[in-house]
PDB file of N, CA and C in Angstrom:
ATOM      1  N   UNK A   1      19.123 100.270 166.437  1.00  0.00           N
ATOM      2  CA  UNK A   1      18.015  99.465 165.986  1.00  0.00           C
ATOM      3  C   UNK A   1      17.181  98.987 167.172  1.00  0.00           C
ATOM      4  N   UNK A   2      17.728  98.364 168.356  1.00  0.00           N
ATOM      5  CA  UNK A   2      17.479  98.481 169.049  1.00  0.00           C
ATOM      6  C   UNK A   2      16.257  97.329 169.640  1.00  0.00           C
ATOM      7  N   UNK A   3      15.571  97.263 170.578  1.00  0.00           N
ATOM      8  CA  UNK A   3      14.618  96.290 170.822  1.00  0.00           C
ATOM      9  C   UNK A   3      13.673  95.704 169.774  1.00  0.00           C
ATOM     10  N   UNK A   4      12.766  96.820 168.687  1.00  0.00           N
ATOM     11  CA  UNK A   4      11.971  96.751 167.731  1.00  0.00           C
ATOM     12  C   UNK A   4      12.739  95.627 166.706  1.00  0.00           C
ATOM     13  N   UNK A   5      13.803  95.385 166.464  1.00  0.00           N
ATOM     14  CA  UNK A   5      14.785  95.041 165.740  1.00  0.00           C
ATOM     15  C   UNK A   5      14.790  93.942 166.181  1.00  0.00           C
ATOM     16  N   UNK A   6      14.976  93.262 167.430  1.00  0.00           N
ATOM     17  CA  UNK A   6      15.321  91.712 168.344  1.00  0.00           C
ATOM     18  C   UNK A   6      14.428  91.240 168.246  1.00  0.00           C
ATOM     19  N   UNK A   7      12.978  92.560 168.097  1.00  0.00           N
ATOM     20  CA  UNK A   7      11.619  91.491 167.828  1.00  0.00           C
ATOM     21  C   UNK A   7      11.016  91.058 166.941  1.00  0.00           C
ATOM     22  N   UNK A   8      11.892  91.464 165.512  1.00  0.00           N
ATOM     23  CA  UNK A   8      11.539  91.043 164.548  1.00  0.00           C
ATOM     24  C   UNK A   8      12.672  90.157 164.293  1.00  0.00           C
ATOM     25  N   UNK A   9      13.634  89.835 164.581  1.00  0.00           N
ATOM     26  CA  UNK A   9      14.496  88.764 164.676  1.00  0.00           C
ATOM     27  C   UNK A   9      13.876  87.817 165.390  1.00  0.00           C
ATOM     28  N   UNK A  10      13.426  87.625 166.168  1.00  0.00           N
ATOM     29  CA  UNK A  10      12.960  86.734 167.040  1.00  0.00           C
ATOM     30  C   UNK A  10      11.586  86.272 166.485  1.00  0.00           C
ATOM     31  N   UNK A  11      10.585  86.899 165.822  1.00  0.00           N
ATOM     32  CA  UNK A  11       9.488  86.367 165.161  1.00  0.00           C
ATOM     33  C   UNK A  11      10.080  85.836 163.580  1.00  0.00           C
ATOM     34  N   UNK A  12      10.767  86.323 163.092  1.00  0.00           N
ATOM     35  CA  UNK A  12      11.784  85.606 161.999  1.00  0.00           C
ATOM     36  C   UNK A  12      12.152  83.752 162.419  1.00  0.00           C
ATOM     37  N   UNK A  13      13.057  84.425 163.246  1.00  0.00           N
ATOM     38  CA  UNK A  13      13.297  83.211 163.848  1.00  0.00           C
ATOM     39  C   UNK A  13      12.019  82.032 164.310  1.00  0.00           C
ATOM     40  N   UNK A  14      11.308  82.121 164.573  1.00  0.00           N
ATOM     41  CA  UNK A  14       9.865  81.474 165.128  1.00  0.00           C
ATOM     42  C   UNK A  14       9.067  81.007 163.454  1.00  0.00           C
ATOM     43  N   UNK A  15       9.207  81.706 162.615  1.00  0.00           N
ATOM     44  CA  UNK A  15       8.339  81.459 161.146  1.00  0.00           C
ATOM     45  C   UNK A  15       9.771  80.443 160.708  1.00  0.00           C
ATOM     46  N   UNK A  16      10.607  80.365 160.706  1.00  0.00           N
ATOM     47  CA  UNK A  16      11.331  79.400 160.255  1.00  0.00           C
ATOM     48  C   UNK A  16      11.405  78.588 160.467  1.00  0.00           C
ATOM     49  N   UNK A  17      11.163  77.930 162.172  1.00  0.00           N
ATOM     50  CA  UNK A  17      11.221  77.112 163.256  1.00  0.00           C
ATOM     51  C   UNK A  17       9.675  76.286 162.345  1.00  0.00           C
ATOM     52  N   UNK A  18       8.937  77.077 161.930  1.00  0.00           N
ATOM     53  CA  UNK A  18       7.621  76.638 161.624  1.00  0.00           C
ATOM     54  C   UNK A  18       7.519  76.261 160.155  1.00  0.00           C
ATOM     55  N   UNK A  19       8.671  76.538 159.441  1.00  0.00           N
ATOM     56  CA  UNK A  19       8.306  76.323 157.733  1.00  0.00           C
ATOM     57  C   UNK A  19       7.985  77.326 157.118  1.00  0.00           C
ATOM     58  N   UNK A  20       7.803  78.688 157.876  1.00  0.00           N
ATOM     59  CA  UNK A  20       6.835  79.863 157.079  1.00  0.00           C
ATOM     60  C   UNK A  20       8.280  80.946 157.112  1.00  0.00           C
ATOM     61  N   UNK A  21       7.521  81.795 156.094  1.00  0.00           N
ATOM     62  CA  UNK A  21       8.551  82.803 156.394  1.00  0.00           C
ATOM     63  C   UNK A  21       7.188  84.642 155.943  1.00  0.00           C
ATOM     64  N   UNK A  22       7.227  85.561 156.240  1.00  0.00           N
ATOM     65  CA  UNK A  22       7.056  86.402 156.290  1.00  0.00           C
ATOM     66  C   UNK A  22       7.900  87.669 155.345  1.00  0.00           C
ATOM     67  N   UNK A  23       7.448  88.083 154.020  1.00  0.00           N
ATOM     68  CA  UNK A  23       7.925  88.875 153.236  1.00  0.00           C
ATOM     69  C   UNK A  23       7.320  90.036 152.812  1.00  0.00           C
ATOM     70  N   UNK A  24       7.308  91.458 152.775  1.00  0.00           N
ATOM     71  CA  UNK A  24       6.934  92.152 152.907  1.00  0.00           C
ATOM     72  C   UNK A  24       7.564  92.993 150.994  1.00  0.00           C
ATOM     73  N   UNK A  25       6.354  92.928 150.360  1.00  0.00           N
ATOM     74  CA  UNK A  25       6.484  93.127 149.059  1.00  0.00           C
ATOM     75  C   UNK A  25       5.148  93.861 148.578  1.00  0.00           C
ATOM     76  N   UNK A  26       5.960  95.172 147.601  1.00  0.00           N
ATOM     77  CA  UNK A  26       4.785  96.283 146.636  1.00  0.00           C
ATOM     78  C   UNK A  26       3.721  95.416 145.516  1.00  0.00           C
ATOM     79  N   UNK A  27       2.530  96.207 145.582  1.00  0.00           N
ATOM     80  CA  UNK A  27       1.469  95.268 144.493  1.00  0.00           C
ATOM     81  C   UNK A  27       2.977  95.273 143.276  1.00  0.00           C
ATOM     82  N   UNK A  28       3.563  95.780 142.562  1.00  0.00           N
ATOM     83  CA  UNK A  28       4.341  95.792 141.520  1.00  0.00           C
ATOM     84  C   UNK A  28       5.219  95.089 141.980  1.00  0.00           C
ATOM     85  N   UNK A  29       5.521  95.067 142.908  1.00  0.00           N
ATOM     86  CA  UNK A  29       7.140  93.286 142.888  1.00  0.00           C
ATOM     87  C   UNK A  29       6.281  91.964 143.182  1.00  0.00           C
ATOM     88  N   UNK A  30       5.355  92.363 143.963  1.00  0.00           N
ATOM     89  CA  UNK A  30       4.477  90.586 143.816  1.00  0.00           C
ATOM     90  C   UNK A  30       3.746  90.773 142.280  1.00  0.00           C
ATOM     91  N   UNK A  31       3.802  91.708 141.436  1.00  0.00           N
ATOM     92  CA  UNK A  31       3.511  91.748 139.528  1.00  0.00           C
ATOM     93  C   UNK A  31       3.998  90.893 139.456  1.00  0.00           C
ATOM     94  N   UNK A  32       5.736  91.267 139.588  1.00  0.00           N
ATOM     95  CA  UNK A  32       6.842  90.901 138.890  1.00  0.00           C
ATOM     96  C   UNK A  32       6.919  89.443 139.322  1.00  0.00           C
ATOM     97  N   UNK A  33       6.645  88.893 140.400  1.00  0.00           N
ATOM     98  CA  UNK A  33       6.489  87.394 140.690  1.00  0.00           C
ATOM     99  C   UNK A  33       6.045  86.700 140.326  1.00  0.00           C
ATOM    100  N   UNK A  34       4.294  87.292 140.160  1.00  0.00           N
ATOM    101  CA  UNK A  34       2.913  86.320 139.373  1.00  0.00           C
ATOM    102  C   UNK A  34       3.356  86.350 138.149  1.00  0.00           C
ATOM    103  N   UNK A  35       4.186  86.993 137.242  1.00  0.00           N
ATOM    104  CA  UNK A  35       4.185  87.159 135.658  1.00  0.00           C
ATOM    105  C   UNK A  35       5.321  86.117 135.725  1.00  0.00           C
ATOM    106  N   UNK A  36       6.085  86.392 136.425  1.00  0.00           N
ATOM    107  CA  UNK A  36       8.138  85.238 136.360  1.00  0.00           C
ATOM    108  C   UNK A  36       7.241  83.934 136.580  1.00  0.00           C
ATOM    109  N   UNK A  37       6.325  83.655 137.539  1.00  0.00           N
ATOM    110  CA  UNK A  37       5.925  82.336 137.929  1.00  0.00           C
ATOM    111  C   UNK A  37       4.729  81.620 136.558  1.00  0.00           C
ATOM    112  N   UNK A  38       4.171  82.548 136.253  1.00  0.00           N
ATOM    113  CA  UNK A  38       3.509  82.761 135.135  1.00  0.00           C
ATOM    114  C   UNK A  38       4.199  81.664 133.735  1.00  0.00           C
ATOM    115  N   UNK A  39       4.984  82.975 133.668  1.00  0.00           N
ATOM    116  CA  UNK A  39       5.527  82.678 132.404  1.00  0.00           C
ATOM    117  C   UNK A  39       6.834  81.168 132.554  1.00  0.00           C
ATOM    118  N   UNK A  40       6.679  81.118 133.412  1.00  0.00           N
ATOM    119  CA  UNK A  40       7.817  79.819 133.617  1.00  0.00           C
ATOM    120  C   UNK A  40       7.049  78.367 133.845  1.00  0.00           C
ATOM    121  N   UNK A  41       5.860  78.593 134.436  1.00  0.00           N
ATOM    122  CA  UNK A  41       4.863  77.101 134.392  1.00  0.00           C
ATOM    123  C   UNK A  41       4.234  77.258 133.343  1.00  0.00           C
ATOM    124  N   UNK A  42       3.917  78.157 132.640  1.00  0.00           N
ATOM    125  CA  UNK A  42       3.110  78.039 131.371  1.00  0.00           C
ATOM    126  C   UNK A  42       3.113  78.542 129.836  1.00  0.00           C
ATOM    127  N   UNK A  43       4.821  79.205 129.884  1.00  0.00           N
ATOM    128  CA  UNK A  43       5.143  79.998 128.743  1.00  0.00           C
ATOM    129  C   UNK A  43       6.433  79.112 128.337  1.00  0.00           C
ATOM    130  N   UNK A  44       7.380  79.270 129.071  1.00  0.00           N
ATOM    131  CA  UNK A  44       8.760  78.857 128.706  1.00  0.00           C
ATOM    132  C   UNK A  44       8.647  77.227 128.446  1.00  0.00           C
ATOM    133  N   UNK A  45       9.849  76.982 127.662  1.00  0.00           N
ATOM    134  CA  UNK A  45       9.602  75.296 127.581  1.00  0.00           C
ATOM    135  C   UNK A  45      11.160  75.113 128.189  1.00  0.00           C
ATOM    136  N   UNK A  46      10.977  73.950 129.341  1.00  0.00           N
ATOM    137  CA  UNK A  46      12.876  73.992 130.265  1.00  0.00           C
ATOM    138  C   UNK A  46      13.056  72.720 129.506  1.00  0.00           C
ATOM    139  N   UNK A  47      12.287  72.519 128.379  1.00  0.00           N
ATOM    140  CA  UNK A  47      13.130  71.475 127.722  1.00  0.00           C
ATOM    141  C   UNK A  47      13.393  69.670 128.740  1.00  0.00           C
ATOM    142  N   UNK A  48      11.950  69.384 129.577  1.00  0.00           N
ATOM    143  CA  UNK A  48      12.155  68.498 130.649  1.00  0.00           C
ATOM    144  C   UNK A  48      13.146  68.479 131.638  1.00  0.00           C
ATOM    145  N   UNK A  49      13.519  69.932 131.974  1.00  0.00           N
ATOM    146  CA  UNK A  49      14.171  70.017 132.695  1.00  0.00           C
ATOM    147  C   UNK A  49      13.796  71.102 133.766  1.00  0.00           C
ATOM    148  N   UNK A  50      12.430  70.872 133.745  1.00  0.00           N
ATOM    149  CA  UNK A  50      12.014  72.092 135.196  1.00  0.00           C
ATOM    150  C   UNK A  50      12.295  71.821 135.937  1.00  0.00           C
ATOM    151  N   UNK A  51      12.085  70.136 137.072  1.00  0.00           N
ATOM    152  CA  UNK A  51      12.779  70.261 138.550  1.00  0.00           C
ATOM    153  C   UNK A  51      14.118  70.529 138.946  1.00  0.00           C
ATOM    154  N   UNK A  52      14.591  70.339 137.474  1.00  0.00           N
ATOM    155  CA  UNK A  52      16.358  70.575 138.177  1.00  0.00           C
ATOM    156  C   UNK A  52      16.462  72.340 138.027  1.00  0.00           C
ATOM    157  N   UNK A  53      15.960  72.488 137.148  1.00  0.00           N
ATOM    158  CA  UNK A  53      16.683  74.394 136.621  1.00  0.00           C
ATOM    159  C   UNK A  53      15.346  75.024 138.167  1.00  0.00           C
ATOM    160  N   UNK A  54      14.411  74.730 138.554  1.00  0.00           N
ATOM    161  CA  UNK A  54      13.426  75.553 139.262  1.00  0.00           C
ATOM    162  C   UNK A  54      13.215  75.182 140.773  1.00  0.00           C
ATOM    163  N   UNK A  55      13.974  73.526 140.907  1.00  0.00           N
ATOM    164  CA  UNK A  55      14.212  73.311 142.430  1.00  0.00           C
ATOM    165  C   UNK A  55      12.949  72.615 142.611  1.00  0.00           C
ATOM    166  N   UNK A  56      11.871  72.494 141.747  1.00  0.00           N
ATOM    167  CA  UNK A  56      10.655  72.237 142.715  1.00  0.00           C
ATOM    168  C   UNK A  56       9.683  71.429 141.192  1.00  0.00           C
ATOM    169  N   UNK A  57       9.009  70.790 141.078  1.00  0.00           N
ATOM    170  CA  UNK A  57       8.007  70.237 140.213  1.00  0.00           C
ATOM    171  C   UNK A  57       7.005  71.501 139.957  1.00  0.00           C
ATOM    172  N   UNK A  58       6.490  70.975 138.364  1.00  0.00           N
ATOM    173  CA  UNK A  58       5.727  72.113 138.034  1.00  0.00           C
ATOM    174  C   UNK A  58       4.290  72.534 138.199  1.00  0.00           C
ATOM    175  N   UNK A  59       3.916  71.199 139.368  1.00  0.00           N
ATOM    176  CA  UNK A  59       2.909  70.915 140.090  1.00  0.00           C
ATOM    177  C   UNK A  59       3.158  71.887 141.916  1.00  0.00           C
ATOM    178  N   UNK A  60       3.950  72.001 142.033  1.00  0.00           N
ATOM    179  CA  UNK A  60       4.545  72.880 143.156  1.00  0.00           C
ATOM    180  C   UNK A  60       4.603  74.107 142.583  1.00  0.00           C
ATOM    181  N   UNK A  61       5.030  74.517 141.721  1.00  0.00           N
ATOM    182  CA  UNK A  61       5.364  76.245 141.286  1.00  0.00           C
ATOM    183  C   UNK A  61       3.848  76.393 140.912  1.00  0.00           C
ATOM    184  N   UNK A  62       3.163  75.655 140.223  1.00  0.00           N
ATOM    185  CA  UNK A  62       1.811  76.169 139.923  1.00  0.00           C
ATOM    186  C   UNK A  62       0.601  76.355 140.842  1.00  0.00           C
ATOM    187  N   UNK A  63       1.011  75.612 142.373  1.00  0.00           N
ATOM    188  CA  UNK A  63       0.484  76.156 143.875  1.00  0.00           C
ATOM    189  C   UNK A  63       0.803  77.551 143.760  1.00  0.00           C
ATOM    190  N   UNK A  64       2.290  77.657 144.197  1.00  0.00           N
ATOM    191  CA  UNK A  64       2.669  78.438 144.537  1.00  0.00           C
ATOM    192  C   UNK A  64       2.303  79.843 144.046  1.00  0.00           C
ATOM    193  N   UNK A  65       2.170  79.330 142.298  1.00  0.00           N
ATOM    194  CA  UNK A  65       1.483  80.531 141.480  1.00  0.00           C
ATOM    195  C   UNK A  65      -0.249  80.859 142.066  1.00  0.00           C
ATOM    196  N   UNK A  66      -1.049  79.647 142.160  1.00  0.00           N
ATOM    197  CA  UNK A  66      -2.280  80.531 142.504  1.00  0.00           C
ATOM    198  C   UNK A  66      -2.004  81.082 143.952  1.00  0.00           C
ATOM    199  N   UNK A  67      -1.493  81.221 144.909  1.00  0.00           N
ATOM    200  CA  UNK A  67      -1.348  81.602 146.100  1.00  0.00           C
ATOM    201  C   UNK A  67      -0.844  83.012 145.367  1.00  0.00           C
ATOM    202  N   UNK A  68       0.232  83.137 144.671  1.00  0.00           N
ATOM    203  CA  UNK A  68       0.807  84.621 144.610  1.00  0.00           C
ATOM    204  C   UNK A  68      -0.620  85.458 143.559  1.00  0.00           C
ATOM    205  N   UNK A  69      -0.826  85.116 142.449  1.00  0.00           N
ATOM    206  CA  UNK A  69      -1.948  85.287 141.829  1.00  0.00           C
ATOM    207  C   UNK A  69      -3.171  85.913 142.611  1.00  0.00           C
ATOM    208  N   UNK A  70      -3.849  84.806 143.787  1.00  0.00           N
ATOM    209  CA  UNK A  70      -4.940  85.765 144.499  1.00  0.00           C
ATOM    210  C   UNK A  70      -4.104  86.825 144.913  1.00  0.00           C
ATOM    211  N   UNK A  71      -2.945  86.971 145.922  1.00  0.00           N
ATOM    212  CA  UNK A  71      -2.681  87.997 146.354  1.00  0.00           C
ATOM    213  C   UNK A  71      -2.997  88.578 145.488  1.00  0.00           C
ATOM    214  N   UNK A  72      -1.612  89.020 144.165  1.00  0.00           N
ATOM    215  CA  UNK A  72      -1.921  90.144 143.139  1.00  0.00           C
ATOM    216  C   UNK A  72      -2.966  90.787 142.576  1.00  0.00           C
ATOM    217  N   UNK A  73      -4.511  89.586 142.400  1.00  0.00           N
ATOM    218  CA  UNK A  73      -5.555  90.151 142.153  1.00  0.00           C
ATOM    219  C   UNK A  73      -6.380  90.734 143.249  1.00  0.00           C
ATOM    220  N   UNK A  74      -5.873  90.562 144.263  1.00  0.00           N
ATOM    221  CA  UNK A  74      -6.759  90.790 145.562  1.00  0.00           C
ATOM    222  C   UNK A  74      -7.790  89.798 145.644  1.00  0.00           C
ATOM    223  N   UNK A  75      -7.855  88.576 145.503  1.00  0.00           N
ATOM    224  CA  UNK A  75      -8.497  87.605 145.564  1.00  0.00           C
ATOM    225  C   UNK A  75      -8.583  87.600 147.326  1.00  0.00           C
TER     226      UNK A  75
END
């Protein structure tokens, strides 16, 4: 693997240090994200129980959704 390998460990390492992280995903698996994020802030009912079952408020996942959203549309 070799050097190319330490340097992406090492910029890994640096986006974490920072809060960010770097993921490398097909227009069809960031689909599969915008539709799961989709359908979970605005389809499913958790029964008042979204921050515990989703980790995060449904004011946070629904950021998170327009951020994945432009990607997917090419916004």
């Amino acid at each position: 693997m070799g050097s190319e390998w330490n340097r992406q460990l090492a910029t890994v390492d640096e986006m974490r240090e920072n809060g960010a992280m770097l993921v490398e995903l097909t227009n069809d698996e960031l689909g599969i994200i915008n539709n799961a994020l989709n359908e979970v802030c605005n389809g499913v009912d958790l029964e008042g129980e979204f921050d515990s079952r989703m980790g995060c408020t449904v004011e946070e996942a629904r950021a998170v959704l327009l951020k994945i959203h432009a990607l997917a549309s090419g916004q």
